[in-house]
Protein backbone atom coordinates (compact mmCIF):
# COMPACT_ATOMS: atom_id res chain seq x y z
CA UNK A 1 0.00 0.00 0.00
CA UNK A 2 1.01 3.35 -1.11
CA UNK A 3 -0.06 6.79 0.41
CA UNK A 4 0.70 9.54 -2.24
CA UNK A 5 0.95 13.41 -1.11
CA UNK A 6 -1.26 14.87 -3.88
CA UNK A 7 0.38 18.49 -3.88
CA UNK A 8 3.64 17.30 -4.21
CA UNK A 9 2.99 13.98 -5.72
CA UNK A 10 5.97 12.40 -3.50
CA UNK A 11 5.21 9.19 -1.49
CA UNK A 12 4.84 9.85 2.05
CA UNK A 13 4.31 6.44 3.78
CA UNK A 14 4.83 2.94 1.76
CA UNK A 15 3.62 -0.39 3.56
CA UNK A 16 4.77 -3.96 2.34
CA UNK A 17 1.41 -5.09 3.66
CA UNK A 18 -2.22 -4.26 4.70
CA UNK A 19 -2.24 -3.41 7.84
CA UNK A 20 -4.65 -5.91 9.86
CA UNK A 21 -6.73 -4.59 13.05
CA UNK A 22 -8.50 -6.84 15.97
CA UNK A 23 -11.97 -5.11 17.01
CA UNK A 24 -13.18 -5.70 20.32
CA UNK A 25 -16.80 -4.98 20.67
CA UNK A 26 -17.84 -3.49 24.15
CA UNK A 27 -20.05 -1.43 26.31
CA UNK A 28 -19.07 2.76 25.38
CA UNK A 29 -17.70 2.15 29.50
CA UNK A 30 -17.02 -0.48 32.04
CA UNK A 31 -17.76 0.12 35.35
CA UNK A 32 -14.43 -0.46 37.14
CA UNK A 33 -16.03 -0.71 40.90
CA UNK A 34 -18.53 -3.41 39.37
CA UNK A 35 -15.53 -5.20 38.10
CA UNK A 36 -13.58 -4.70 41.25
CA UNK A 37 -16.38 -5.83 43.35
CA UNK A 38 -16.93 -9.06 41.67
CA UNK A 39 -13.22 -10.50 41.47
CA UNK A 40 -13.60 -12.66 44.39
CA UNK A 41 -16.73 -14.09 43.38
CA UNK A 42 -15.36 -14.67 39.78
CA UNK A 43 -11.93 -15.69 41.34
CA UNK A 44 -12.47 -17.64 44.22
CA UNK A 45 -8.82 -18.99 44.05
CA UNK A 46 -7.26 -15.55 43.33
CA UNK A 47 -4.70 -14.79 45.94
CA UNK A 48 -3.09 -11.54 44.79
CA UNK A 49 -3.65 -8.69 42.41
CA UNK A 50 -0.64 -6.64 40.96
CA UNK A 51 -0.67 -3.51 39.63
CA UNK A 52 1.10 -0.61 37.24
CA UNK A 53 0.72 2.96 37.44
CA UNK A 54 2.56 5.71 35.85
CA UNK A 55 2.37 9.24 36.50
CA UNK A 56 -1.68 9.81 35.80
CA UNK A 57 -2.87 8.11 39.15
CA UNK A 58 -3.65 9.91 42.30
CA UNK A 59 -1.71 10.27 44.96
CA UNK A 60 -4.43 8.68 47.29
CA UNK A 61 -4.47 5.64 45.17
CA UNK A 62 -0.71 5.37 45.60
CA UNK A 63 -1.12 5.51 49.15
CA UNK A 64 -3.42 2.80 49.13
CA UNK A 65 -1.47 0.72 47.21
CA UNK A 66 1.68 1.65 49.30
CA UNK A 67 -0.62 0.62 52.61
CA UNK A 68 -1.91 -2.59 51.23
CA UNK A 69 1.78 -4.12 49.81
CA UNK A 70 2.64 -8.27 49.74
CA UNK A 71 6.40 -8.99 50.22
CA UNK A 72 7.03 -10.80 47.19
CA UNK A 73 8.10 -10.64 43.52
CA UNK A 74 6.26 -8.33 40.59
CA UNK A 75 5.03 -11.57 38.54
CA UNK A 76 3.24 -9.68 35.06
CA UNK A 77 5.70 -8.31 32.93
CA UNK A 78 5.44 -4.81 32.83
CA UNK A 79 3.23 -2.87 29.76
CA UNK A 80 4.79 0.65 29.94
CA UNK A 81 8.58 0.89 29.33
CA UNK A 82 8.45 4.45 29.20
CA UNK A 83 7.78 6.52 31.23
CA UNK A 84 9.55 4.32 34.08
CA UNK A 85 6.03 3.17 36.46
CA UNK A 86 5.56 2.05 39.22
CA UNK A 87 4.42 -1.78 40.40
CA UNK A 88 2.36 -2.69 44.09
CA UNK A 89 1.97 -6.35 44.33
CA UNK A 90 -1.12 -6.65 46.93
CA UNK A 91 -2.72 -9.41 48.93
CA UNK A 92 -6.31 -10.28 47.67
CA UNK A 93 -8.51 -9.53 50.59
CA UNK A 94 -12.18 -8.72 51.74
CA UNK A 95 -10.58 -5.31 53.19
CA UNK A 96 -8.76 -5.13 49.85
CA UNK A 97 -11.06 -5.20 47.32
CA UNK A 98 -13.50 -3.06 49.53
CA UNK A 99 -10.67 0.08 49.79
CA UNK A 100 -10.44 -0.83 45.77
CA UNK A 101 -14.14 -0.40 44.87
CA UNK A 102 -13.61 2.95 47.16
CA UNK A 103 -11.34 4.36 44.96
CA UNK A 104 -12.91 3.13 42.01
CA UNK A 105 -16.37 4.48 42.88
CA UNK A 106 -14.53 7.77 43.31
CA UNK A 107 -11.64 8.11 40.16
CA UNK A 108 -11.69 7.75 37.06
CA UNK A 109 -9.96 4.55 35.54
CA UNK A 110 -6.65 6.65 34.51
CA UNK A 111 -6.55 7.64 38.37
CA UNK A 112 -6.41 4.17 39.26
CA UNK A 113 -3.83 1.93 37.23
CA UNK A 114 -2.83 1.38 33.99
CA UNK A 115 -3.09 -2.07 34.39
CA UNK A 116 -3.93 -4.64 36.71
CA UNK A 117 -3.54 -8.46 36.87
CA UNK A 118 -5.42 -11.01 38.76
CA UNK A 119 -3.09 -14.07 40.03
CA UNK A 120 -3.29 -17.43 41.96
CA UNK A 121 -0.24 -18.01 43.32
CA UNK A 122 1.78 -17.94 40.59
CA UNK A 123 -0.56 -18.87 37.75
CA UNK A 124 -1.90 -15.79 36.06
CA UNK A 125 -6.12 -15.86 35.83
CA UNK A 126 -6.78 -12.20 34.51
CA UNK A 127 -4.61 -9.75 33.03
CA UNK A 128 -6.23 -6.11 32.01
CA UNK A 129 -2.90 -4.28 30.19
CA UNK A 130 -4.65 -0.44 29.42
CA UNK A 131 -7.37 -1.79 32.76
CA UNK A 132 -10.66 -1.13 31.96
CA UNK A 133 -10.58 -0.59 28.61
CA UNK A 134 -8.91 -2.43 26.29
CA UNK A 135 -8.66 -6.07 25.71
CA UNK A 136 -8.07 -8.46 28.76
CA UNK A 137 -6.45 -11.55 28.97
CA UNK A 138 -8.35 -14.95 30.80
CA UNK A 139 -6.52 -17.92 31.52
CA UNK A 140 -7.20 -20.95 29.95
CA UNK A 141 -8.25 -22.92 32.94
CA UNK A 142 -10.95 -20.11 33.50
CA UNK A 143 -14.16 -21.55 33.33
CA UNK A 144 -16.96 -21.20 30.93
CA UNK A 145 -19.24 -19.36 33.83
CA UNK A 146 -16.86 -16.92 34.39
CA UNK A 147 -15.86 -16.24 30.93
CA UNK A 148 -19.51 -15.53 30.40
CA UNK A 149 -20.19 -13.21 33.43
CA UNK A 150 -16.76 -11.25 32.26
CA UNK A 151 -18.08 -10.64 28.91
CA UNK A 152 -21.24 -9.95 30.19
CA UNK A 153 -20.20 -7.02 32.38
CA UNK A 154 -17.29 -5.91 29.80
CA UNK A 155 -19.77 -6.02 26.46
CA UNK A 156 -16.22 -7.88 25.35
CA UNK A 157 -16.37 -10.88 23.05
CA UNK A 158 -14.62 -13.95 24.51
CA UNK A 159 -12.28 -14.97 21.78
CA UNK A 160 -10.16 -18.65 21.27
CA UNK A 161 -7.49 -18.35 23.20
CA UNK A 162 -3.74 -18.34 22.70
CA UNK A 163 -1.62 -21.65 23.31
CA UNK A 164 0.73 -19.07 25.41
CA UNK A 165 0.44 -15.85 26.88
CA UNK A 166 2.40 -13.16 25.01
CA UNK A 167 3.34 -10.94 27.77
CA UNK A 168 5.19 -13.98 30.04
């Protein structure tokens, strides 16, 4: 494909190939606090959520991130390189994901995180790079109920999944 300046009648931009773009059908928004309140009903086994945040989220949020910190390693591999952000690796609790739906009740989703993973252990079960807006990732040994009630409350269509994860 060729993209011809017509003043000048130079090329300005030459591809080898058609580009080829993914649509994701959804809701215009997704309610972040509905999502955030229904995590440990959808992941019963979840035992700790991780997340990334550059310079756009609040300075409460970072305190509550800060307050609510597992010892541990930063399992996702991280979606911004640059600007440098910043990772909290917290424990999945009732107190948790009660201070979460807080915040999320009271920012908007750029105030938040940029994105957010859902883990068991070390096995990955949700992972929401550009959270609460763009595609998300479900493990493959999420089951059909949940898939459903995700797509249900995203407007997302649940697509075949991968053989691997890309981001691991």
């Amino acid at each position: 494909m060729t993209i011809d300046n017509e003043k000048s009648g130079e090329t300005v931009c030459r591809l080898k190939r058609p580009l080829r773009l993914r649509f994701w059908r959804r809701k215009p928004k997704v309610d972040s606090s509905q999502i955030v309140a229904a995590i440990p009903a959808l992941f019963p086994d979840a035992t700790t959520m991780y997340f990334e945040c550059t310079s756009s989220v609040e300075q409460d949020v970072i305190h509550f991130f800060e307050n609510h910190v597992e010892e541990g390693d930063y399992l996702p591999r991280c979606g911004t390189l640059w600007p440098k952000s910043t990772t909290y690796r917290c424990k999945l609790t009732p107190e948790f994901v009660e201070g979460l739906f807080s915040i999320c009740e009271t920012h908007a989703v750029p105030e938040i995180c940029d994105h957010f993973f859902v883990y068991s252990g070390k096995r990955l079960l949700l992972g929401w790079y550009d959270a609460f807006d763009d595609q998300l990732i479900l493990s493959t040994c999420v089951d059909e109920a949940t898939r459903t009630s995700i797509a249900n409350m995203t407007g997302m269509i649940v697509l075949p999944a991968l053989e691997t994860y890309p981001f691991e």
